[in-house]
N, C-alpha and C. Protein backbone atom coordinates (compact mmCIF):
# COMPACT_ATOMS: atom_id res chain seq x y z
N UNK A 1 -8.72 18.18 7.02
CA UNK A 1 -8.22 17.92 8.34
C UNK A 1 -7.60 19.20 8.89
N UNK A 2 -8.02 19.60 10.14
CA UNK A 2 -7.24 20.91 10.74
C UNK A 2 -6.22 20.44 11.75
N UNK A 3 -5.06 20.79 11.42
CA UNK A 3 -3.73 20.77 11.71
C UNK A 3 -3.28 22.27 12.35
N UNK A 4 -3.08 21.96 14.37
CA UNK A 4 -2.94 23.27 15.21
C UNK A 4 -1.51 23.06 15.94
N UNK A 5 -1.13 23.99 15.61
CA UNK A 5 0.61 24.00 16.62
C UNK A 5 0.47 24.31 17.97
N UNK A 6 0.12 23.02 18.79
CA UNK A 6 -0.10 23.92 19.85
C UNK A 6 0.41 22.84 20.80
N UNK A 7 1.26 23.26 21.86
CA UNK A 7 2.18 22.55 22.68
C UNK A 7 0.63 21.75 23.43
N UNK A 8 1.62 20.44 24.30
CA UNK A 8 0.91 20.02 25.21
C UNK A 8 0.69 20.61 26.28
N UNK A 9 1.48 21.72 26.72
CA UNK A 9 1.60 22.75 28.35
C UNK A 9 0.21 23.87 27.83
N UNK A 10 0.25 24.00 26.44
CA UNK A 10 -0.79 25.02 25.89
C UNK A 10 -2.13 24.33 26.16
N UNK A 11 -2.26 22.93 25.24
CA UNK A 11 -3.65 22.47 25.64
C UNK A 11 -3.71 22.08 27.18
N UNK A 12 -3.21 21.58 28.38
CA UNK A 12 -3.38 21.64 29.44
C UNK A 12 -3.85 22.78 30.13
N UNK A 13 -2.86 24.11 29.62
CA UNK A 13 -3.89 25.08 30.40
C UNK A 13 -4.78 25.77 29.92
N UNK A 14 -5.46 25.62 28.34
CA UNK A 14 -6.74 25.60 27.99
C UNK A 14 -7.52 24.81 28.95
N UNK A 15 -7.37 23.70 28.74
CA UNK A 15 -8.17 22.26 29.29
C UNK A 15 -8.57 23.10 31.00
N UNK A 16 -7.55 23.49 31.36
CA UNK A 16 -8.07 23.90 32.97
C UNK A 16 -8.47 25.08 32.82
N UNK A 17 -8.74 26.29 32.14
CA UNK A 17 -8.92 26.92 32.40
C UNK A 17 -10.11 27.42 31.96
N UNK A 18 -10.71 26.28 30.81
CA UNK A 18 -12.43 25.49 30.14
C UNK A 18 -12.85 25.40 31.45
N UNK A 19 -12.01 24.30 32.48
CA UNK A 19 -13.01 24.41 33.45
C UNK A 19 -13.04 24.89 34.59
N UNK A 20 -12.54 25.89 34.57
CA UNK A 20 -12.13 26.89 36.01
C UNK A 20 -13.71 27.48 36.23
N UNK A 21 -13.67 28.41 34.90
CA UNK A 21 -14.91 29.12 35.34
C UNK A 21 -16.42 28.58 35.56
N UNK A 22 -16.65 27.51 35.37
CA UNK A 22 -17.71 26.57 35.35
C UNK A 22 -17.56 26.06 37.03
N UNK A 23 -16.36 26.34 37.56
CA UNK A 23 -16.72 25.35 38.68
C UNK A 23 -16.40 27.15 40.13
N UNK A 24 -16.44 27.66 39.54
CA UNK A 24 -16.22 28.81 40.18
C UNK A 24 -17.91 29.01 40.12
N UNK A 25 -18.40 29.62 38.90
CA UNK A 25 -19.97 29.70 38.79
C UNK A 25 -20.90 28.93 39.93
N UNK A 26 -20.28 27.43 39.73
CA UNK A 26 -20.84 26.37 40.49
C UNK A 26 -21.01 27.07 41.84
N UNK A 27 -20.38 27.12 42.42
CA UNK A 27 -20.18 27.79 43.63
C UNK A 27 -21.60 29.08 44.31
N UNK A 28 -21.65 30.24 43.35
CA UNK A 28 -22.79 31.06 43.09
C UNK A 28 -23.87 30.38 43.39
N UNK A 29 -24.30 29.61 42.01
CA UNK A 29 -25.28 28.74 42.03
C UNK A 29 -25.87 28.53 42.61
N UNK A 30 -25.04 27.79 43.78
CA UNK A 30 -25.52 26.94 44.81
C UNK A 30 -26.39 27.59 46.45
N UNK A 31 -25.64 28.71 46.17
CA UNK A 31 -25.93 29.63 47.23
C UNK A 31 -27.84 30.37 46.64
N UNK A 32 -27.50 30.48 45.42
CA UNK A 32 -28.86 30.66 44.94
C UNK A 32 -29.91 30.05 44.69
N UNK A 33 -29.71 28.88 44.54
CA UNK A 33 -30.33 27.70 44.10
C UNK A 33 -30.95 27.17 46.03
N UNK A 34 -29.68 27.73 46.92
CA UNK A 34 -30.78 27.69 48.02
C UNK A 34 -31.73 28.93 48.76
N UNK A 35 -31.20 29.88 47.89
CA UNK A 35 -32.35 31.19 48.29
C UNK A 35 -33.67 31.06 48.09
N UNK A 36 -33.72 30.75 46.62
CA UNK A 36 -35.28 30.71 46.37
C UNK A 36 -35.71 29.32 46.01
N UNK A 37 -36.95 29.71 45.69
CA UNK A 37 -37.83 28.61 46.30
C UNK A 37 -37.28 27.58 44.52
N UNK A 38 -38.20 25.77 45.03
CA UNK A 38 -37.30 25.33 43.73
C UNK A 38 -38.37 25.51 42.58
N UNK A 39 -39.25 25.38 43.14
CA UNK A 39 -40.51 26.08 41.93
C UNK A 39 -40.76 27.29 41.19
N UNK A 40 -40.00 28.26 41.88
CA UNK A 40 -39.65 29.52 41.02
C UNK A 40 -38.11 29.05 40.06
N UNK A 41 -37.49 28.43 40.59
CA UNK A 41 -36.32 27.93 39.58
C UNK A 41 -36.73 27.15 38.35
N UNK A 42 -38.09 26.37 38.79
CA UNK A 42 -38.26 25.33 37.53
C UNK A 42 -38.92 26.05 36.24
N UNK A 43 -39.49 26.84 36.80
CA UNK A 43 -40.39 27.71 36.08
C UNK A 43 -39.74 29.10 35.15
N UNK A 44 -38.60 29.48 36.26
CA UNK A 44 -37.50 30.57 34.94
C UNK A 44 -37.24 29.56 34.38
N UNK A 45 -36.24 28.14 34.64
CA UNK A 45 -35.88 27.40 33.25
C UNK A 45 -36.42 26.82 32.82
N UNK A 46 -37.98 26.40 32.24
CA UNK A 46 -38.86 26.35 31.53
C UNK A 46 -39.22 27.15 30.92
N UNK A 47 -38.97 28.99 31.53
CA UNK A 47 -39.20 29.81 30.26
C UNK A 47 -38.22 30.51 29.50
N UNK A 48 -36.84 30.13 30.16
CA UNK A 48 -35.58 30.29 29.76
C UNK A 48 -35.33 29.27 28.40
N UNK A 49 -36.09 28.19 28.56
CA UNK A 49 -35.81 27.32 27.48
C UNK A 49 -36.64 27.44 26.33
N UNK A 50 -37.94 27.87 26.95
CA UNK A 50 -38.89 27.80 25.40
C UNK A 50 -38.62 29.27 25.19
N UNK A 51 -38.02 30.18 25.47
CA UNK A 51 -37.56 31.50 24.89
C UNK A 51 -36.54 30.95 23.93
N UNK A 52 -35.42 30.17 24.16
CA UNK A 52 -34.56 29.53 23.47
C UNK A 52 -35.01 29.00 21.93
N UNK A 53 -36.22 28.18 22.45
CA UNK A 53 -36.69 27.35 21.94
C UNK A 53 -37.18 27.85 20.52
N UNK A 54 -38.12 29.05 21.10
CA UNK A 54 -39.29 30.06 20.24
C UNK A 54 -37.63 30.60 19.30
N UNK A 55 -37.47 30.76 19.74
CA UNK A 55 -36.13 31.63 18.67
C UNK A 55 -35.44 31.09 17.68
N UNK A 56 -35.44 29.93 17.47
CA UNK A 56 -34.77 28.93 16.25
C UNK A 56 -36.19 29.23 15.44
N UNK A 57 -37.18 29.21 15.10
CA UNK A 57 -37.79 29.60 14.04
C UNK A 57 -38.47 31.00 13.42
N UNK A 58 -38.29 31.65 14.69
CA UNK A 58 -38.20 32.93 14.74
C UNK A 58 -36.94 33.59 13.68
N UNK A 59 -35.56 33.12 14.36
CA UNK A 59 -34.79 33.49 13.62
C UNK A 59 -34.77 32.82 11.71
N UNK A 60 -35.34 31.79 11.69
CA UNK A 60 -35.29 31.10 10.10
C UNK A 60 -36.54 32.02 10.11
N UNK A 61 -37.48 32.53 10.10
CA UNK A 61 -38.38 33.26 9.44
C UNK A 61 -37.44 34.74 8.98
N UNK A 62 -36.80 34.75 10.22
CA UNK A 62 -36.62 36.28 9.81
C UNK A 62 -35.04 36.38 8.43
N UNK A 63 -34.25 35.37 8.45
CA UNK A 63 -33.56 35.09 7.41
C UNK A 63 -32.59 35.01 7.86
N UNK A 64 -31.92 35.00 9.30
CA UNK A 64 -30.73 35.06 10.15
C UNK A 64 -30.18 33.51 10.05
N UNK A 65 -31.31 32.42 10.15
CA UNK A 65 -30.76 31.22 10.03
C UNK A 65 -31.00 30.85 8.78
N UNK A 66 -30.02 30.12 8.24
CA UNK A 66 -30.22 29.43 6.76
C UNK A 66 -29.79 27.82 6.86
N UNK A 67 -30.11 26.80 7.43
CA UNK A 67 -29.60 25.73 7.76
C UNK A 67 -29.12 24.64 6.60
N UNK A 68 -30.20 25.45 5.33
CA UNK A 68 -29.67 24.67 3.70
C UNK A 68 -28.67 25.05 3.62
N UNK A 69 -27.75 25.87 3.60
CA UNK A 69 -26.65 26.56 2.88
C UNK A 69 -25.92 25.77 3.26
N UNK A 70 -25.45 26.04 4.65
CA UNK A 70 -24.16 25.35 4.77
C UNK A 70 -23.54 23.95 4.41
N UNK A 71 -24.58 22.86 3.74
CA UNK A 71 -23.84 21.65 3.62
C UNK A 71 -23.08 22.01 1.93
N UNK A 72 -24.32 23.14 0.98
CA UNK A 72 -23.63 23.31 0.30
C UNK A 72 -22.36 23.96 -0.63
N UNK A 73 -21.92 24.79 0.80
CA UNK A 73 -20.73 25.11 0.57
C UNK A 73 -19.64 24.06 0.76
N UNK A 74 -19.69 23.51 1.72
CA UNK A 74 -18.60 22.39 1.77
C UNK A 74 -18.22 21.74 0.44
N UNK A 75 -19.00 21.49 -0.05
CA UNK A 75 -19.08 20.35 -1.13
C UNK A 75 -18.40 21.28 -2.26
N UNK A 76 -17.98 20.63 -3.06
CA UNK A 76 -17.22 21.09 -4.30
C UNK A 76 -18.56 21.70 -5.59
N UNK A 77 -17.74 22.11 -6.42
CA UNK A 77 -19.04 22.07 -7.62
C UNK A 77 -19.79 20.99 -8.12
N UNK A 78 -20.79 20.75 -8.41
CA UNK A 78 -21.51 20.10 -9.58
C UNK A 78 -21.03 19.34 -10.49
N UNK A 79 -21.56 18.21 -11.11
CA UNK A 79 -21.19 18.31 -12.26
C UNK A 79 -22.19 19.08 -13.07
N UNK A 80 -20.68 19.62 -14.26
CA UNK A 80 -21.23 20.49 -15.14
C UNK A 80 -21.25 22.18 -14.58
N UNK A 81 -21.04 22.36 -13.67
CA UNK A 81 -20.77 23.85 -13.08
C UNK A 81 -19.36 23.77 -12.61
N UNK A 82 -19.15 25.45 -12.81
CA UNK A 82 -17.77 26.22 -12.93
C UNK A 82 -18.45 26.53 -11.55
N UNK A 83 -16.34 26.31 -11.11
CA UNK A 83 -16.20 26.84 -9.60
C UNK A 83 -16.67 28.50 -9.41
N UNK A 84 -17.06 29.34 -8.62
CA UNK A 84 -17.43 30.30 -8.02
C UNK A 84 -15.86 30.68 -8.29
């Protein structure tokens, strides 16, 4: 369990300030989102996504992702094996 000292005035102005910049961005956006056309928009984020996309096995080929490992660190030893 993670246990954080952190006032309620602290998480409040985290909490607002998570969403300050998201709604500031918003703003941009919108102005862009009416410049160009919406078919050039659908089409960067269709290749914005399968660029995304292509890269999760890209990266496990290349050895950057290891998605086995991590459950078995959590876990304690074995039986029959000495702790690390």
């Amino acid at each position: 369990m993670l246990h954080l000292d952190a006032t309620t005035a602290v998480v409040t102005w985290l909490t607002f300030l998570g969403q300050l910049a998201p709604a500031l961005l918003a703003l941009r956006a919108g102005v862009l989102g009416d410049r160009y056309s919406e078919r050039r928009q659908m089409v960067t984020g269709d290749l914005g996504s399968a660029a995304v996309l292509a890269s999760v096995p890209v990266s496990a080929a290349l050895g950057v992702v290891d998605s086995f490992a991590a459950p078995d660190r959590r876990r304690g030893p074995r039986s029959g094996e000495r702790p690390a």
